[in-house]
C-alpha atoms as a PDB file:
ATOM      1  CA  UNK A   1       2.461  40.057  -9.135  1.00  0.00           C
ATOM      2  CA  UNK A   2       3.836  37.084 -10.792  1.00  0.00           C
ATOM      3  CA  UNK A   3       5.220  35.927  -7.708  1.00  0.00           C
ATOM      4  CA  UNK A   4       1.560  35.751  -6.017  1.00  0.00           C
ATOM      5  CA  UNK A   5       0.639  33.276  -9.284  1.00  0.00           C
ATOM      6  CA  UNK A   6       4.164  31.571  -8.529  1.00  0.00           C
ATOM      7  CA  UNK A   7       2.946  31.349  -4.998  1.00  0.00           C
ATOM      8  CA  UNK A   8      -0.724  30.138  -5.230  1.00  0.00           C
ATOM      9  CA  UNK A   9       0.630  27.398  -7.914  1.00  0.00           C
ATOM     10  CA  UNK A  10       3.146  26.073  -5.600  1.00  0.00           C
ATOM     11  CA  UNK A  11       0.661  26.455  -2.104  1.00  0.00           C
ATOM     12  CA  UNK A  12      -2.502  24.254  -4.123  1.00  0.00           C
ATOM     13  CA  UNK A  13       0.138  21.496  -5.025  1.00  0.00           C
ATOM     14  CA  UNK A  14       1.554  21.383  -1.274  1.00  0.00           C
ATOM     15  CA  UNK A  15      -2.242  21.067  -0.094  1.00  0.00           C
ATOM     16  CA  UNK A  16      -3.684  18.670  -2.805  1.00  0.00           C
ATOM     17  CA  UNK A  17      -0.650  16.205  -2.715  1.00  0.00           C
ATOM     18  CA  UNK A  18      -0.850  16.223   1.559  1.00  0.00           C
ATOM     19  CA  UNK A  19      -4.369  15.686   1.712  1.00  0.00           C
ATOM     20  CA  UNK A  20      -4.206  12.767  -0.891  1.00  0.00           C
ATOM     21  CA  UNK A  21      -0.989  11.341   1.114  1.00  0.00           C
ATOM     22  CA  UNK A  22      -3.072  11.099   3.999  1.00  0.00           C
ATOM     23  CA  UNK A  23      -6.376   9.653   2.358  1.00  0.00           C
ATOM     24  CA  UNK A  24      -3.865   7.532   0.639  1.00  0.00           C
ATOM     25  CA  UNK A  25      -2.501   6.027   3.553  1.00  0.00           C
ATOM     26  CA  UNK A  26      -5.913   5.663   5.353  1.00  0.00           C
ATOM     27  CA  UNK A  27      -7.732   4.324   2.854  1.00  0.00           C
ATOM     28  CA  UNK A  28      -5.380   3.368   0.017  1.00  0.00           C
ATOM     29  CA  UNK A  29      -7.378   5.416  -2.249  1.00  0.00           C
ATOM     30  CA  UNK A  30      -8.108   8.965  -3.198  1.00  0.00           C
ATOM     31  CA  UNK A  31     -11.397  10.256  -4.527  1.00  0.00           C
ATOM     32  CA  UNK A  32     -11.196  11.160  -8.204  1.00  0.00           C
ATOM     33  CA  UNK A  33     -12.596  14.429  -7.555  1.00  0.00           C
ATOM     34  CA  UNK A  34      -9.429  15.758  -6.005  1.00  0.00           C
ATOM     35  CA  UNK A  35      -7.772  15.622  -8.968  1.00  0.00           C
ATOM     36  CA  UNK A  36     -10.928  16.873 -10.682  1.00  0.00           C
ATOM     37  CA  UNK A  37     -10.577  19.892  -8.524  1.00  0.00           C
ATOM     38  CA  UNK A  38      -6.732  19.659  -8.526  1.00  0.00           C
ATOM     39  CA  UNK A  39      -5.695  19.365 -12.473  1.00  0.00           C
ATOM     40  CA  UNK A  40      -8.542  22.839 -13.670  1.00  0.00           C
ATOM     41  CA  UNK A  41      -6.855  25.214 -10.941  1.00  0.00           C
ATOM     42  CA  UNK A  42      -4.051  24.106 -11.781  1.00  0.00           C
ATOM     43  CA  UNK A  43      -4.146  24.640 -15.132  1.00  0.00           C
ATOM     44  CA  UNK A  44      -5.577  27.974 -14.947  1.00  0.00           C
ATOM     45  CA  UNK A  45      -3.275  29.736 -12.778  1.00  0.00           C
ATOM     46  CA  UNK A  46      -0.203  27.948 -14.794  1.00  0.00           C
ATOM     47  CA  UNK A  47      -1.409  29.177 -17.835  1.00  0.00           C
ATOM     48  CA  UNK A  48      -2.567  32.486 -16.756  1.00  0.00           C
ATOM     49  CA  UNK A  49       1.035  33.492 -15.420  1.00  0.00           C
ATOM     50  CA  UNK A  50       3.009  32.242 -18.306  1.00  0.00           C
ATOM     51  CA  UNK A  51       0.543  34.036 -20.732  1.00  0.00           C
ATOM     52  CA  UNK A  52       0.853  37.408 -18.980  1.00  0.00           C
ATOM     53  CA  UNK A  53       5.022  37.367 -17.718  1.00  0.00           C
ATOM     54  CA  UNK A  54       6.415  34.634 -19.949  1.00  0.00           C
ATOM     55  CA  UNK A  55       5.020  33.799 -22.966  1.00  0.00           C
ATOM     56  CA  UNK A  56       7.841  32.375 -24.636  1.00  0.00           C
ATOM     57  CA  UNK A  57       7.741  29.716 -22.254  1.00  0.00           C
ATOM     58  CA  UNK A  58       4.648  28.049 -23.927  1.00  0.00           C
ATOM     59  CA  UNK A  59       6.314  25.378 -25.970  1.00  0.00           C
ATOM     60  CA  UNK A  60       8.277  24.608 -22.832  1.00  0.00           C
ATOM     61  CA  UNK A  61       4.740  24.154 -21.022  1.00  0.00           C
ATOM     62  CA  UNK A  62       3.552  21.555 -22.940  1.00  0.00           C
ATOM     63  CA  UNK A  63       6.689  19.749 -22.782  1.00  0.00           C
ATOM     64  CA  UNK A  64       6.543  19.125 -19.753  1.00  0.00           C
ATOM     65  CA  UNK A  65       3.394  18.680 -19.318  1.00  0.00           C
ATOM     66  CA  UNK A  66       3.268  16.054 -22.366  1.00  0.00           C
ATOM     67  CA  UNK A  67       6.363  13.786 -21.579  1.00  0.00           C
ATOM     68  CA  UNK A  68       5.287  13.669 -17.800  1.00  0.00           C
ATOM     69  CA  UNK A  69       1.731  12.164 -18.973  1.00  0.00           C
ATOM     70  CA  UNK A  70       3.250   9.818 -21.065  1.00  0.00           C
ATOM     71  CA  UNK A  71       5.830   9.197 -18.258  1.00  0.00           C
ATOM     72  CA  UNK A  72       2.632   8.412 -16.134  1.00  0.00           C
ATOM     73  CA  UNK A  73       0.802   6.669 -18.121  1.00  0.00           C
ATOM     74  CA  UNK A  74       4.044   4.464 -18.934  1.00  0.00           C
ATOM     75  CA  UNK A  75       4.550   3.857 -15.330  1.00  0.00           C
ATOM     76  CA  UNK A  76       0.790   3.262 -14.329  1.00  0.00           C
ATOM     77  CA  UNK A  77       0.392   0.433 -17.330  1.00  0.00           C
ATOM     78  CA  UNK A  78       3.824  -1.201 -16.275  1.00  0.00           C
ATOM     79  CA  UNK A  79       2.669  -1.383 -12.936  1.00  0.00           C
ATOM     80  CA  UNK A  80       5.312   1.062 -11.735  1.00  0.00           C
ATOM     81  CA  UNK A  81       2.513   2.892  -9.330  1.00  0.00           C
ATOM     82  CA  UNK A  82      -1.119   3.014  -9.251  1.00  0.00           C
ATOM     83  CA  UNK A  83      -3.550   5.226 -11.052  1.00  0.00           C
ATOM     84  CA  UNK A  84      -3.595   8.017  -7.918  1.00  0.00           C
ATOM     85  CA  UNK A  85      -0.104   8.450  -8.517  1.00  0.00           C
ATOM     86  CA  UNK A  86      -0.313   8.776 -12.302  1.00  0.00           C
ATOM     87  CA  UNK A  87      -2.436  11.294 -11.668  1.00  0.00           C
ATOM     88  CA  UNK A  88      -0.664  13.147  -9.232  1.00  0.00           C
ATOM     89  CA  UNK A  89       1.930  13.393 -10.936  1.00  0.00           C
ATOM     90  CA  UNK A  90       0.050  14.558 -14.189  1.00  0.00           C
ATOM     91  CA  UNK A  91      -1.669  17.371 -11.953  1.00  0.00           C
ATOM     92  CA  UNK A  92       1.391  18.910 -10.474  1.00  0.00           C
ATOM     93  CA  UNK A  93       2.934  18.677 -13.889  1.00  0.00           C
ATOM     94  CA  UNK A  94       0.229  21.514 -15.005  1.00  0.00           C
ATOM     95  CA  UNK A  95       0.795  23.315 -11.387  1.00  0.00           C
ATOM     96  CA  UNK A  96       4.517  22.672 -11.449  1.00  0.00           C
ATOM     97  CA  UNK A  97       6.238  22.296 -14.624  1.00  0.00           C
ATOM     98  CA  UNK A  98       9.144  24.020 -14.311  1.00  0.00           C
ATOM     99  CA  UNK A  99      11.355  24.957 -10.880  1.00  0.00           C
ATOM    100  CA  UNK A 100       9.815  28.035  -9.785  1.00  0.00           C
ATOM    101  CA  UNK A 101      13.359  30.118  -9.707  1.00  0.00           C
ATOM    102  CA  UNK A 102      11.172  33.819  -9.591  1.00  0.00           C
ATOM    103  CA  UNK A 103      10.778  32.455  -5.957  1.00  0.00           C
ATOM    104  CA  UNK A 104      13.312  29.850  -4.804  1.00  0.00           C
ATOM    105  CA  UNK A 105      16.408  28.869  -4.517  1.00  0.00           C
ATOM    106  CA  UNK A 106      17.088  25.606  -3.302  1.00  0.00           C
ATOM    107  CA  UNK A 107      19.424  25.290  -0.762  1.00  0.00           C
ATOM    108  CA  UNK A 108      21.619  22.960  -2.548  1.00  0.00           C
ATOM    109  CA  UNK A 109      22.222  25.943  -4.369  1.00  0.00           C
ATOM    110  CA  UNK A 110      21.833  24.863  -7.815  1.00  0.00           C
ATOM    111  CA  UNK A 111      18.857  24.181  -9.946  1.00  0.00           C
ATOM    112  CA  UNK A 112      19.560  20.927 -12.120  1.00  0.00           C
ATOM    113  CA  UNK A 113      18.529  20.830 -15.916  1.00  0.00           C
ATOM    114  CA  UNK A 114      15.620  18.483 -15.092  1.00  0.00           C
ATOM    115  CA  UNK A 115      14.467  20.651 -12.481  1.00  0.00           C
ATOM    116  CA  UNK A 116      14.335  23.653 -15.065  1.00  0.00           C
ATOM    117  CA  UNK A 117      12.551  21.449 -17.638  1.00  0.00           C
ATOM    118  CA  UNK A 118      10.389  18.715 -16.100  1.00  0.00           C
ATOM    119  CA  UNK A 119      10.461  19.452 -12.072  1.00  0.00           C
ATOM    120  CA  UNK A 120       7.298  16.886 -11.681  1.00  0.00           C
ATOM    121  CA  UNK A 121      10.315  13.931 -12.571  1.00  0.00           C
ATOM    122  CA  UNK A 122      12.371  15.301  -9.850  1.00  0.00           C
ATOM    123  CA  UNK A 123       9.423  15.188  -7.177  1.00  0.00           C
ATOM    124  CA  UNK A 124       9.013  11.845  -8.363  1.00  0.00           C
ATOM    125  CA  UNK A 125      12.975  10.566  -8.452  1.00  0.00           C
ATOM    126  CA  UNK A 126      13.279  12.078  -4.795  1.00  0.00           C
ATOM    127  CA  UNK A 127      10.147  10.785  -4.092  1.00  0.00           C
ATOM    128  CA  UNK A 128      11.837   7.124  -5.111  1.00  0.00           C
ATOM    129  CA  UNK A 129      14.665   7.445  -3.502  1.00  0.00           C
ATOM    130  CA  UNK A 130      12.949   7.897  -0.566  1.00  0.00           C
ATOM    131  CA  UNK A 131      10.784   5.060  -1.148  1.00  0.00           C
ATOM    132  CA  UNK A 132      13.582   2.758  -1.665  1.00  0.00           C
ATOM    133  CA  UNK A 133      15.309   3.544   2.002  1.00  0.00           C
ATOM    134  CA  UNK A 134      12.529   1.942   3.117  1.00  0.00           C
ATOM    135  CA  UNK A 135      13.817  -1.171   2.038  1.00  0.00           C
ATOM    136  CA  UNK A 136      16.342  -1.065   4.379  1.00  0.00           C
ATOM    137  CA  UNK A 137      14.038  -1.493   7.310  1.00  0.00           C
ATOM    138  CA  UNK A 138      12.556  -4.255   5.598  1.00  0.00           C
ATOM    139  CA  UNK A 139      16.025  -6.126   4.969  1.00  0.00           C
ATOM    140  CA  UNK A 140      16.746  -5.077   8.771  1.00  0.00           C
ATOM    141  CA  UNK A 141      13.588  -6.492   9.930  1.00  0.00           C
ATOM    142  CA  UNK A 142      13.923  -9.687   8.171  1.00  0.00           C
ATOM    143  CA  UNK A 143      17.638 -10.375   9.434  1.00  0.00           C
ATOM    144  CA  UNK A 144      16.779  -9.312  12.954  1.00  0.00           C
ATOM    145  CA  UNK A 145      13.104 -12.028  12.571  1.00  0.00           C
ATOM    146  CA  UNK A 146      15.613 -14.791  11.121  1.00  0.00           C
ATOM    147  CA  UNK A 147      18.113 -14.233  14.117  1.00  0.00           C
ATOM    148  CA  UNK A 148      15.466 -13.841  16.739  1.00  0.00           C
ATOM    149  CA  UNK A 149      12.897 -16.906  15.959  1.00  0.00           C
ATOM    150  CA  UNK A 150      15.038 -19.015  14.264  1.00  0.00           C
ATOM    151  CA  UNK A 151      13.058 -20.001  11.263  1.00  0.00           C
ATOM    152  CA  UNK A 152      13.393 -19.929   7.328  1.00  0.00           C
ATOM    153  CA  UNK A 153      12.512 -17.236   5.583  1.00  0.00           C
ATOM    154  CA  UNK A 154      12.367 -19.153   2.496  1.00  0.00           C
ATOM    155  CA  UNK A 155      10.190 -22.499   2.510  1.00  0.00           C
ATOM    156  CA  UNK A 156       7.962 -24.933   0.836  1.00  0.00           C
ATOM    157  CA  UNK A 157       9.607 -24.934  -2.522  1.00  0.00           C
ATOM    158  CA  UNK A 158      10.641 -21.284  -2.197  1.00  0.00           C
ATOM    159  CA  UNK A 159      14.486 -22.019  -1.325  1.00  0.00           C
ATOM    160  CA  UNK A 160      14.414 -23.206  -5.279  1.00  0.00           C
ATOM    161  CA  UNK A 161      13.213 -19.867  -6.341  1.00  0.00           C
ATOM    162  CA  UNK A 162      16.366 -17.369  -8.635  1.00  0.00           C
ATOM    163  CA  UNK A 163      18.053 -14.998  -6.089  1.00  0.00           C
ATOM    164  CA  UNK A 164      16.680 -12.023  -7.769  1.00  0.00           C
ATOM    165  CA  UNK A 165      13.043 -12.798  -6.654  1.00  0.00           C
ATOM    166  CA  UNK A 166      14.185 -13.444  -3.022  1.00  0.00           C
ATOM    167  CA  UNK A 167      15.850 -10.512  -2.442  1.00  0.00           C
ATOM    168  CA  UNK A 168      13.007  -8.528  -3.966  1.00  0.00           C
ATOM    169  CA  UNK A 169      10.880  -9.704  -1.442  1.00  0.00           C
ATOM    170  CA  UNK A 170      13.249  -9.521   1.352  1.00  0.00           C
ATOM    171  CA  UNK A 171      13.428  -5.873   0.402  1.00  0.00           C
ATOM    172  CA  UNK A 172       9.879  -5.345  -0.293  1.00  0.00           C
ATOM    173  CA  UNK A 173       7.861  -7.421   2.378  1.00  0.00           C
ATOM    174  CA  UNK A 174       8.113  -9.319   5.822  1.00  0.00           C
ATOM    175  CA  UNK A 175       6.575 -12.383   7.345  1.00  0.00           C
ATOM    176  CA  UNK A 176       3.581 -12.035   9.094  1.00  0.00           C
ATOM    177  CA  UNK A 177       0.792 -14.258  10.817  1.00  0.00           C
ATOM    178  CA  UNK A 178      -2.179 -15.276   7.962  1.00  0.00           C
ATOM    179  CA  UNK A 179      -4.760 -13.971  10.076  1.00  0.00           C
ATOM    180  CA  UNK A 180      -3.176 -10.446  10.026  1.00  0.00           C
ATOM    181  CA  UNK A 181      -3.371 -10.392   5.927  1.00  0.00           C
ATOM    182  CA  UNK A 182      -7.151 -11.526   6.600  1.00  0.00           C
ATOM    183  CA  UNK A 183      -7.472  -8.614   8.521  1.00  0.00           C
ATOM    184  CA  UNK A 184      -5.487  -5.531   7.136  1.00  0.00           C
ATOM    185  CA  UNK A 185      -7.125  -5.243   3.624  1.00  0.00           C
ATOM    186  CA  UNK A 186      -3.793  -3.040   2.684  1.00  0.00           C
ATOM    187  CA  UNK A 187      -1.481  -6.000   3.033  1.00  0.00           C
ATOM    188  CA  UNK A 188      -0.158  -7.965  -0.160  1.00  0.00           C
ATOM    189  CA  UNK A 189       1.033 -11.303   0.262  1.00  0.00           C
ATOM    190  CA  UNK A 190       4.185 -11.985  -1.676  1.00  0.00           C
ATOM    191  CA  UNK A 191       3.746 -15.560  -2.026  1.00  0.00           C
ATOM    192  CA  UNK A 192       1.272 -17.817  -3.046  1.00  0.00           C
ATOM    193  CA  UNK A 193       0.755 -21.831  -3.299  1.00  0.00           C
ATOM    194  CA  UNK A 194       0.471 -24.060  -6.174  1.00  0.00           C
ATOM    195  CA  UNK A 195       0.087 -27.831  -6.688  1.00  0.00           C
ATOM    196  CA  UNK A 196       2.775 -29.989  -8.100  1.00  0.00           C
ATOM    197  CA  UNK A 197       2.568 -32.914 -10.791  1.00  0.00           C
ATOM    198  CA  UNK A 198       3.019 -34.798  -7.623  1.00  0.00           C
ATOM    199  CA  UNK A 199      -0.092 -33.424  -6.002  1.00  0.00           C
ATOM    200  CA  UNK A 200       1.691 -31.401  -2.996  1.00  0.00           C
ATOM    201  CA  UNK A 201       1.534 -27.894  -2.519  1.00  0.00           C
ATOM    202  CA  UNK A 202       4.607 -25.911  -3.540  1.00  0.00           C
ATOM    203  CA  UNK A 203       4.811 -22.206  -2.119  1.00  0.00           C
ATOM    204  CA  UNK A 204       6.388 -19.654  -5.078  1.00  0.00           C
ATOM    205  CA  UNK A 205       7.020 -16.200  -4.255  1.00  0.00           C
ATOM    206  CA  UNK A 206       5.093 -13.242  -6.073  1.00  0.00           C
ATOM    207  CA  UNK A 207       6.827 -10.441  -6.639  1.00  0.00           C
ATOM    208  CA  UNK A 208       4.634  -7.972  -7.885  1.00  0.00           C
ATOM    209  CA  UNK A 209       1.269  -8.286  -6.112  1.00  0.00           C
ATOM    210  CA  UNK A 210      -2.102  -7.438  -7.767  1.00  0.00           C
ATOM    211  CA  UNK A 211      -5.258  -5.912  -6.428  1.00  0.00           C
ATOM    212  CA  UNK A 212      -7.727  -8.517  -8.380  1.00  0.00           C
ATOM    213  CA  UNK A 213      -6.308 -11.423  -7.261  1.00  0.00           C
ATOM    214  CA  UNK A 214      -5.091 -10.537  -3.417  1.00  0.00           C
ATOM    215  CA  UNK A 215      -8.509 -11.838  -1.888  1.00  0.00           C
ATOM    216  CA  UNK A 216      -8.345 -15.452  -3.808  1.00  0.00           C
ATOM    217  CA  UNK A 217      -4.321 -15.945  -2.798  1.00  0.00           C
ATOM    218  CA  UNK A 218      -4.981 -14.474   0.900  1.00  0.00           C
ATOM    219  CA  UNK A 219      -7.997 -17.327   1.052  1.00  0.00           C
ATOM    220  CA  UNK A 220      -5.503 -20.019  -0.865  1.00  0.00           C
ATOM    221  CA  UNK A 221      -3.185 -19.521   1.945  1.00  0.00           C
ATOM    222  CA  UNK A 222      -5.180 -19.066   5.149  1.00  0.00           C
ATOM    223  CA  UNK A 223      -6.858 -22.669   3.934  1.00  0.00           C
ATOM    224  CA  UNK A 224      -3.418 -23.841   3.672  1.00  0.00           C
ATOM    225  CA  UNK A 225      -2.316 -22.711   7.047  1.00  0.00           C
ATOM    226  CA  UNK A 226      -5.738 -23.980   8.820  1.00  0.00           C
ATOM    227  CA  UNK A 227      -4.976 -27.438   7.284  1.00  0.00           C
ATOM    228  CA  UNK A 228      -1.455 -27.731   8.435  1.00  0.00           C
ATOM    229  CA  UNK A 229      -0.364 -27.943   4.783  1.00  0.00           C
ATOM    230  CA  UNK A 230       1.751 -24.968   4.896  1.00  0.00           C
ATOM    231  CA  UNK A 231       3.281 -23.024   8.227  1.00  0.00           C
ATOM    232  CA  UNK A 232       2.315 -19.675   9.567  1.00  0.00           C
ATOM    233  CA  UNK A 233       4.187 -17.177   8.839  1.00  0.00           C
ATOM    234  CA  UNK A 234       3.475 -15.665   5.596  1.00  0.00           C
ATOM    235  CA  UNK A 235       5.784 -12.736   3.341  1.00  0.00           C
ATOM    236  CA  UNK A 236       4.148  -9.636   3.091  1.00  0.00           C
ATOM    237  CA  UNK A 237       4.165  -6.464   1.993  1.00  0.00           C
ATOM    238  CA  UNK A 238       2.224  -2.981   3.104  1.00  0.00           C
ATOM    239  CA  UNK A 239       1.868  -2.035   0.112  1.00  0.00           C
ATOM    240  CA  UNK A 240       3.876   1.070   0.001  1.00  0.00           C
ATOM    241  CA  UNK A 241       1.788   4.715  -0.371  1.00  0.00           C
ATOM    242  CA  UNK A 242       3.783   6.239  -3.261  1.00  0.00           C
ATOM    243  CA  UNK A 243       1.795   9.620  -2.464  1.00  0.00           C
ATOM    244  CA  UNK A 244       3.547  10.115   0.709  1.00  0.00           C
ATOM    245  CA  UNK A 245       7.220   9.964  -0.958  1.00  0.00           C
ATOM    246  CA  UNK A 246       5.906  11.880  -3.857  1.00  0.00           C
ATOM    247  CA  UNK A 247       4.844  14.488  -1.741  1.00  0.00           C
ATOM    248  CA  UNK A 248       7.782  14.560   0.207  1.00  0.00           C
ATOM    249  CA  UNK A 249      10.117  13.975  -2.674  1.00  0.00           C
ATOM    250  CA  UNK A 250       8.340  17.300  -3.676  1.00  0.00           C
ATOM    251  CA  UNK A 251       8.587  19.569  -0.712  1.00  0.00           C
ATOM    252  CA  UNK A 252      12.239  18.378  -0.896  1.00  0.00           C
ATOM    253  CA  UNK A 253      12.264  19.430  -4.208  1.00  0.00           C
ATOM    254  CA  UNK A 254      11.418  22.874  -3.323  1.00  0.00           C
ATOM    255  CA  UNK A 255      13.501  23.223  -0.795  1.00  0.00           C
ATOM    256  CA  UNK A 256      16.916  21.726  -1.156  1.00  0.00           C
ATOM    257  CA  UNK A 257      16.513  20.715  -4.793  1.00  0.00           C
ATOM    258  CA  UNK A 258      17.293  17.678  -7.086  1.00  0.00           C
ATOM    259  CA  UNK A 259      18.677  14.742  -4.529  1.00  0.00           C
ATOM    260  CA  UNK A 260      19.497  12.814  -8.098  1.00  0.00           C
ATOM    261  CA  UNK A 261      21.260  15.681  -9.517  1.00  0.00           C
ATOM    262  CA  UNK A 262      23.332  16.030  -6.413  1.00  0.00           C
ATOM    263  CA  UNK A 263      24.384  12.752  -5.807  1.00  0.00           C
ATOM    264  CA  UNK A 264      25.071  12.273  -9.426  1.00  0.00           C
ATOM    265  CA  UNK A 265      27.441  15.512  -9.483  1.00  0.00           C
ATOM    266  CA  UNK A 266      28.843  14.538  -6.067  1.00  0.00           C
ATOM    267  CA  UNK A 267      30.059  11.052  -7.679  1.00  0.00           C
ATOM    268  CA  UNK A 268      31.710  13.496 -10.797  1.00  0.00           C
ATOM    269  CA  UNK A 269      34.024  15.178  -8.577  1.00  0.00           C
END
């Protein structure tokens, strides 16, 4: 019987996280009442098995549940991810919060101490790591534009910017026509313009985009562009949906295990 609570838990994660993945890609946004739905039957079910087969595990419970909210919230204020994936990540904490070892085994075959204790962090580290191969294609794509056209990737004052922030962006973004960021609501620009003491406009790099100000810098440089003060070709980024790797870095969590773990233990030997 405890494997049909074990079960249920594990099927409403799989089906709330891939539904918001794919509103979250659509739209870039998920409807608060999936996680009003999601985080109650969650809950429940959670604390309905562990009160009838494993009551000792209580303490443990709200562990996990506790660290990975302020984990969240840490994350979410930081700017780490936006508020759908705080909350994501808070809900399958109360559906998930341990490994579910009465029913899997993960092909890796072994079960890493995080996995045991907070399994929510290990969706979300596989879920990273996942994320981050993505910069690869964006490095890739920027050598191969570079080679191809011919032009800077830097410009405008952004040559002069620290090494860190440019290969941040190259990682993070690509250039792309200014009437494409007009268009594409989901794209951040990753630079902006300013004016000098001098009175010219200097382009700096932005390497953390925000939501509230993405309309004013999109304007700021499509002005620019239409003027002549500034050339086409603008760094951008999609804006990456975390949802997607979460939910991935969770199904992989399930199934082979703790890709951290692994690669950490693989580096011991």
């Amino acid at each position: 019987m405890q494997e049909l609570f074990t079960a249920a838990r594990i099927g409403i994660a799989v089906v709330f996280l891939l539904y918001s993945s794919w509103s979250d890609h659509k739209t870039r946004e998920v409807e608060n009442i999936v996680w009003a739905l999601f985080a109650p039957l969650a809950a429940a079910l959670t604390l309905t098995e562990i009160c009838l087969y494993q009551s000792s595990s209580l303490l443990a419970l709200g562990f996990s549940v506790g660290l990975t909210v302020l984990i969240s919230f840490a994350l979410f204020y930081s700017g780490g991810f936006g508020g759908a994936d705080a909350k994501a990540l808070m809900c399958l904490s109360l559906a998930l919060p341990f490994y579910p070892v009465n029913l899997f085994t993960p092909l890796s075959g072994e079960i890493s101490p995080i996995s045991q204790t907070l399994f929510p962090i290990v969706a979300f580290s596989n879920g990273v790591l996942f994320a981050a191969a993505t910069a690869v294609y964006m490095l890739f794509r920027n050598l191969v534009w570079r080679l191809t056209s011919g032009g800077r990737l830097f410009e405008g004052g952004q040559e002069k910017e620290s090494v860190g922030k440019k290969v941040l962006v190259l990682l993070t973004g690509y250039k792309m026509p200014v009437h494409r960021l007009k268009e594409k609501w989901h794209l951040y620009p990753l630079e902006d313009t300013e004016e000098t003491p001098e009175k010219q406009l200097r382009r700096k790099l932005v390497v953390i985009p925000r939501d509230d100000t993405r309309n004013a810098t999109v304007e700021r440089l499509s002005k620019a562009v239409e003027t002549g003060t500034i050339k086409d070709g603008i760094l951008a980024t999609p804006g990456l949906p975390m949802l997607i790797f979460i939910t991935a870095g969770l199904i992989v969590g399930l199934v082979f295990g703790d890709l951290m773990w692994i690669f950490v233990r693989l580096l011991l030997r």
